[in-house]
N, C-alpha and C. Protein backbone atom coordinates (compact mmCIF):
# COMPACT_ATOMS: atom_id res chain seq x y z
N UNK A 1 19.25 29.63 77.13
CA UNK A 1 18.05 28.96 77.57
C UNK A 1 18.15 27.46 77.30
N UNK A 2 18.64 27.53 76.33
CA UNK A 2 18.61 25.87 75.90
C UNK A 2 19.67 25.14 76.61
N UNK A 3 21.02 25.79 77.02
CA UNK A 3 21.79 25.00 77.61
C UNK A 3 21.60 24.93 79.17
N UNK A 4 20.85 25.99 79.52
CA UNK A 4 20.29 25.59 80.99
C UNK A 4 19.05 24.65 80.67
N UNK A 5 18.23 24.17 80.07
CA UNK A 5 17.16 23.69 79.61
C UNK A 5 16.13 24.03 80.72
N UNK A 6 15.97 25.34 80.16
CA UNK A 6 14.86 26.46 80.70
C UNK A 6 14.08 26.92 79.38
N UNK A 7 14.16 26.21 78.03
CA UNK A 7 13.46 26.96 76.95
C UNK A 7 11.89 27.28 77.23
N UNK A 8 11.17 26.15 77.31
CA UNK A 8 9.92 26.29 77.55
C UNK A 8 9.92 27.64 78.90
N UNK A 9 9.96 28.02 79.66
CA UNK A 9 10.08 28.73 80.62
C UNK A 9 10.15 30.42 79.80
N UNK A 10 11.44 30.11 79.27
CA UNK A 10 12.01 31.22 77.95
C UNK A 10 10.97 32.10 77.40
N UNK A 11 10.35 30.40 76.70
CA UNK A 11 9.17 31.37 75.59
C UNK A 11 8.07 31.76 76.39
N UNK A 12 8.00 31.47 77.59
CA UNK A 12 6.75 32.23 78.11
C UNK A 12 7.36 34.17 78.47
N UNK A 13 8.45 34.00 78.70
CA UNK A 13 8.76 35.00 79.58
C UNK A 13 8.76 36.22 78.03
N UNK A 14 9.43 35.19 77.13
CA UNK A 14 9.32 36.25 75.53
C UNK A 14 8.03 36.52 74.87
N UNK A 15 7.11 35.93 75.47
CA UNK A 15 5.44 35.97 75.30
C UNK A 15 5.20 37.06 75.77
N UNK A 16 5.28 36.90 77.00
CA UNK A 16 5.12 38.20 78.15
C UNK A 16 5.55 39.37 78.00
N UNK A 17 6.56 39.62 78.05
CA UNK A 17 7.71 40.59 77.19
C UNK A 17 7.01 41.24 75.73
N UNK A 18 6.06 40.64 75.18
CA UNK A 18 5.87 40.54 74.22
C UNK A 18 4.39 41.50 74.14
N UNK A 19 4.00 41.02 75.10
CA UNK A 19 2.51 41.57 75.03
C UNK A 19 2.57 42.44 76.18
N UNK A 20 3.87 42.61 76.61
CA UNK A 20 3.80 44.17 77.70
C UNK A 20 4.25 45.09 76.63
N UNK A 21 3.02 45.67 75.76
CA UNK A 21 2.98 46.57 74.94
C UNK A 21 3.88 48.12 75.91
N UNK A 22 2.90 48.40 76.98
CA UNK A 22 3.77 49.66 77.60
C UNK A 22 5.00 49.67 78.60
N UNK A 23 5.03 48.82 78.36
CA UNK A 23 6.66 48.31 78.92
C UNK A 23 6.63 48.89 79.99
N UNK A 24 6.04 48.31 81.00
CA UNK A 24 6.15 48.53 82.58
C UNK A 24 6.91 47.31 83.07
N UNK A 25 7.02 46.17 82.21
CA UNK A 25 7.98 45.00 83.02
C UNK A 25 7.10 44.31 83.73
N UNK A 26 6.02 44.55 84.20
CA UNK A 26 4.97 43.38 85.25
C UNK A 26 3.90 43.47 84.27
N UNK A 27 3.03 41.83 84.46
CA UNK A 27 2.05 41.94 84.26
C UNK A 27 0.87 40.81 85.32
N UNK A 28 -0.08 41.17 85.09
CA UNK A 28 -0.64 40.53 85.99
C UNK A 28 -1.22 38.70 86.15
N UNK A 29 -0.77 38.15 87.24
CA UNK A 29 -0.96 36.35 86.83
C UNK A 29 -1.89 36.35 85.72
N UNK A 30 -3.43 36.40 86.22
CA UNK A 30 -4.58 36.39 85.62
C UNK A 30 -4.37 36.57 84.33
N UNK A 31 -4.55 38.09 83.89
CA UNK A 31 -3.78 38.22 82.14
C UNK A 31 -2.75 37.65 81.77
N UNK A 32 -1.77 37.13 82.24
CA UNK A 32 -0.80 36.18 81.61
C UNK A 32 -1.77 34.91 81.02
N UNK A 33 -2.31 34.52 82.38
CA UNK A 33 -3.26 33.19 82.20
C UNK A 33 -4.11 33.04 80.75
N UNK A 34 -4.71 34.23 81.09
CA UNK A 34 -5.92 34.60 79.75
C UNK A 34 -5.64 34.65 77.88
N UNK A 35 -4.09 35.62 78.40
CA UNK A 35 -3.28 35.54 76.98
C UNK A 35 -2.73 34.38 76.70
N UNK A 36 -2.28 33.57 77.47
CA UNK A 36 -1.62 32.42 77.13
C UNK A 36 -2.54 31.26 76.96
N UNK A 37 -3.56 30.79 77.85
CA UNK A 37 -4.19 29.95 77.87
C UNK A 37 -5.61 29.77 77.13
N UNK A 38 -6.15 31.05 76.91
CA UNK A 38 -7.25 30.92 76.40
C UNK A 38 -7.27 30.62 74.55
N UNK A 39 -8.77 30.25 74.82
CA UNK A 39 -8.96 28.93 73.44
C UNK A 39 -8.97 30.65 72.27
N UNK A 40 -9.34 31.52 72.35
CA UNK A 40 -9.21 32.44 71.06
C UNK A 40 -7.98 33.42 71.18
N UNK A 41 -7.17 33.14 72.06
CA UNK A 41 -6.01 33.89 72.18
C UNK A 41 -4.88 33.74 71.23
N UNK A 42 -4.21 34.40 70.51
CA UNK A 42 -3.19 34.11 69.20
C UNK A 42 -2.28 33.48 69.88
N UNK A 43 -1.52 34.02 71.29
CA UNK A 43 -0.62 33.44 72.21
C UNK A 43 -0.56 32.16 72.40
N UNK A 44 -1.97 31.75 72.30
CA UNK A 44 -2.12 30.32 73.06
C UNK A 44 -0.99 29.29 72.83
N UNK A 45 -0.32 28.70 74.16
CA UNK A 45 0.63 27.90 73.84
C UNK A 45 0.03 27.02 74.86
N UNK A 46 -0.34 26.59 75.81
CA UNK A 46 -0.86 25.50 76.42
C UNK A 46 -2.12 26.06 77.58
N UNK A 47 -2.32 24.30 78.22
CA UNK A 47 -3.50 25.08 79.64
C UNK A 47 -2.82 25.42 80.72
N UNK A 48 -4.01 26.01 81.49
CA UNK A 48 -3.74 26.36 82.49
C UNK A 48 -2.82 25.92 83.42
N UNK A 49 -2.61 24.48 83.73
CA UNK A 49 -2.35 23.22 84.39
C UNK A 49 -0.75 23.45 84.29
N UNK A 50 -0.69 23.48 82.58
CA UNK A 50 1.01 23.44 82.28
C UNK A 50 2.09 24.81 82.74
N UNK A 51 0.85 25.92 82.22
CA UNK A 51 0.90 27.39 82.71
C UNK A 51 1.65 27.43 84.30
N UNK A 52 0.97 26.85 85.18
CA UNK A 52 1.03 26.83 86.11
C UNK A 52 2.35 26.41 86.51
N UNK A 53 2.62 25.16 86.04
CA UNK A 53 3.96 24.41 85.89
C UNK A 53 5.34 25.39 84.88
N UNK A 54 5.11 26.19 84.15
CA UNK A 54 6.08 26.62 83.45
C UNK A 54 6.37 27.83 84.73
N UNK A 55 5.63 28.73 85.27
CA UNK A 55 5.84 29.91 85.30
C UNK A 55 6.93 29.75 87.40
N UNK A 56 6.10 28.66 87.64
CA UNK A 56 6.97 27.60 89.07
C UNK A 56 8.34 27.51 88.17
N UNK A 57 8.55 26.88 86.88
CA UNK A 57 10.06 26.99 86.56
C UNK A 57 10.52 27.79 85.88
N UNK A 58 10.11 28.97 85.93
CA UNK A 58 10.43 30.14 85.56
C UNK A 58 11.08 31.49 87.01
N UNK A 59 10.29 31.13 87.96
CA UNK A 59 10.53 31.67 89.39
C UNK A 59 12.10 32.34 89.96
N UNK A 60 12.14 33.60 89.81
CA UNK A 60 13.53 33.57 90.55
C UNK A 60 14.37 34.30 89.07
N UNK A 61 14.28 33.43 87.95
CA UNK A 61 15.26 33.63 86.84
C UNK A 61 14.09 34.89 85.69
N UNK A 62 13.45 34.22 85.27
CA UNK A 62 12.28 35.08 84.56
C UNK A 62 11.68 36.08 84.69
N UNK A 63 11.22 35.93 85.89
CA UNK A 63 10.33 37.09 86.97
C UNK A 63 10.21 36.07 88.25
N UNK A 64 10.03 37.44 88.97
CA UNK A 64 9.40 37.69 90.43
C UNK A 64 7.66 37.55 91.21
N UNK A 65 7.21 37.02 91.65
CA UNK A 65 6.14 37.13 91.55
C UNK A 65 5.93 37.95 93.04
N UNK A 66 5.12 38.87 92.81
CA UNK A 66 4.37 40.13 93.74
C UNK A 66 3.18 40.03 93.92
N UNK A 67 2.67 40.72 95.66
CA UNK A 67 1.67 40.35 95.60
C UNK A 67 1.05 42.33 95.71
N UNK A 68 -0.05 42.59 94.70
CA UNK A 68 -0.36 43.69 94.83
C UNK A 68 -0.99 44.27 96.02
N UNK A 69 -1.42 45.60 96.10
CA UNK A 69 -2.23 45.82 97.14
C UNK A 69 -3.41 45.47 97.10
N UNK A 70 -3.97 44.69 96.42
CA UNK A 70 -4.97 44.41 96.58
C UNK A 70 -5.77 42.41 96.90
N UNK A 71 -4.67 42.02 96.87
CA UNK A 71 -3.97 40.86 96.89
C UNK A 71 -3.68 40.31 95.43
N UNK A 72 -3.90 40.48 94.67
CA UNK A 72 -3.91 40.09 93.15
C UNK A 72 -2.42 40.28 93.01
N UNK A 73 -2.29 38.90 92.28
CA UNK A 73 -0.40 38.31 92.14
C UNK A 73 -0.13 39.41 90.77
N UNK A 74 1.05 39.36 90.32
CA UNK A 74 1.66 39.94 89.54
C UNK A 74 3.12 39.47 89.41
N UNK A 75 3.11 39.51 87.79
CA UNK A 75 4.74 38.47 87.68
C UNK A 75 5.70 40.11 87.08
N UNK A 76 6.61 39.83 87.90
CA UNK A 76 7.43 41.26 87.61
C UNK A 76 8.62 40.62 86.94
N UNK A 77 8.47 40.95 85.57
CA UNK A 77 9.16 40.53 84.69
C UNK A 77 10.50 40.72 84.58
N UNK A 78 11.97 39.81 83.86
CA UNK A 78 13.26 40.50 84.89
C UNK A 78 13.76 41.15 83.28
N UNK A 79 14.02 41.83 83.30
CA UNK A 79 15.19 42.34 81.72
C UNK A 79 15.71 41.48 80.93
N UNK A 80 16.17 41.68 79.60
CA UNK A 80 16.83 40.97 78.82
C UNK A 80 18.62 40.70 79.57
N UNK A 81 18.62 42.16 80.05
CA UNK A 81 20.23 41.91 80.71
C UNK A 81 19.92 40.78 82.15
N UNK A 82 19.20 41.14 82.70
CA UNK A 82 19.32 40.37 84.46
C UNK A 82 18.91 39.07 83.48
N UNK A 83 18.52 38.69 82.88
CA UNK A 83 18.17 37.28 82.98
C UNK A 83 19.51 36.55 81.66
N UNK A 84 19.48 37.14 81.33
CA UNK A 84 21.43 36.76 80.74
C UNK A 84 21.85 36.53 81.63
N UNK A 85 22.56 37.45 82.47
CA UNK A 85 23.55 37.44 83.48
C UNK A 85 22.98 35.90 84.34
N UNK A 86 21.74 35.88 84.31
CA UNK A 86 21.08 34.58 84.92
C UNK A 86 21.33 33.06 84.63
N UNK A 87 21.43 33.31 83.43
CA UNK A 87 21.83 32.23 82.93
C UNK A 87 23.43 31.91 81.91
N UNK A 88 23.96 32.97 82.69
CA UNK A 88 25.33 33.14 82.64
C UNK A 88 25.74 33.23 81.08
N UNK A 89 25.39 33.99 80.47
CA UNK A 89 25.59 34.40 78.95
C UNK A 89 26.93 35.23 79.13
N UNK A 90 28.21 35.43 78.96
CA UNK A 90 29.14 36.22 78.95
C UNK A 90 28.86 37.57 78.49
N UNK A 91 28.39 37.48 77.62
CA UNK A 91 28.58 39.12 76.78
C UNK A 91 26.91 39.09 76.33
């Protein structure tokens, strides 16, 4: 992470990862938003604004973003292996 200088990006995705207690791998924009951004949330690492900006450079390498059936986004989170291989970790 650091030598691609994707950290900030990183710790969101290890946030996420983090608080997908049932390990389905997606979670939804909104609740990302809420866990991360809100003022009584333990997560809280920045606003919305920056949120917005990390998860655009997160795109592609981190997760996927989906749109549900109902239109409500969802970030489909990528593995510890796919996102190595992503950022070209050998082993």
């Amino acid at each position: 992470m650091l030598r691609s200088k994707t950290a900030a990006a990183g710790r969101v995705w290890l946030l996420l990862r983090h608080s997908d207690a049932a390990g389905r791998g997606r979670l939804a924009t909104n609740e990302a938003a809420r866990l991360l951004t809100s003022d009584g949330s333990p997560l809280r690492i920045c606003g919305r604004r920056q949120l917005a900006n990390l998860l655009r450079a997160g795109d592609g390498l981190y997760w996927q973003r989906d749109a549900g059936r109902d239109g409500a986004e969802w970030l489909r989170l990528g593995s510890a292996a796919r996102v190595a291989a992503g950022l070209g970790v050998p082993r």
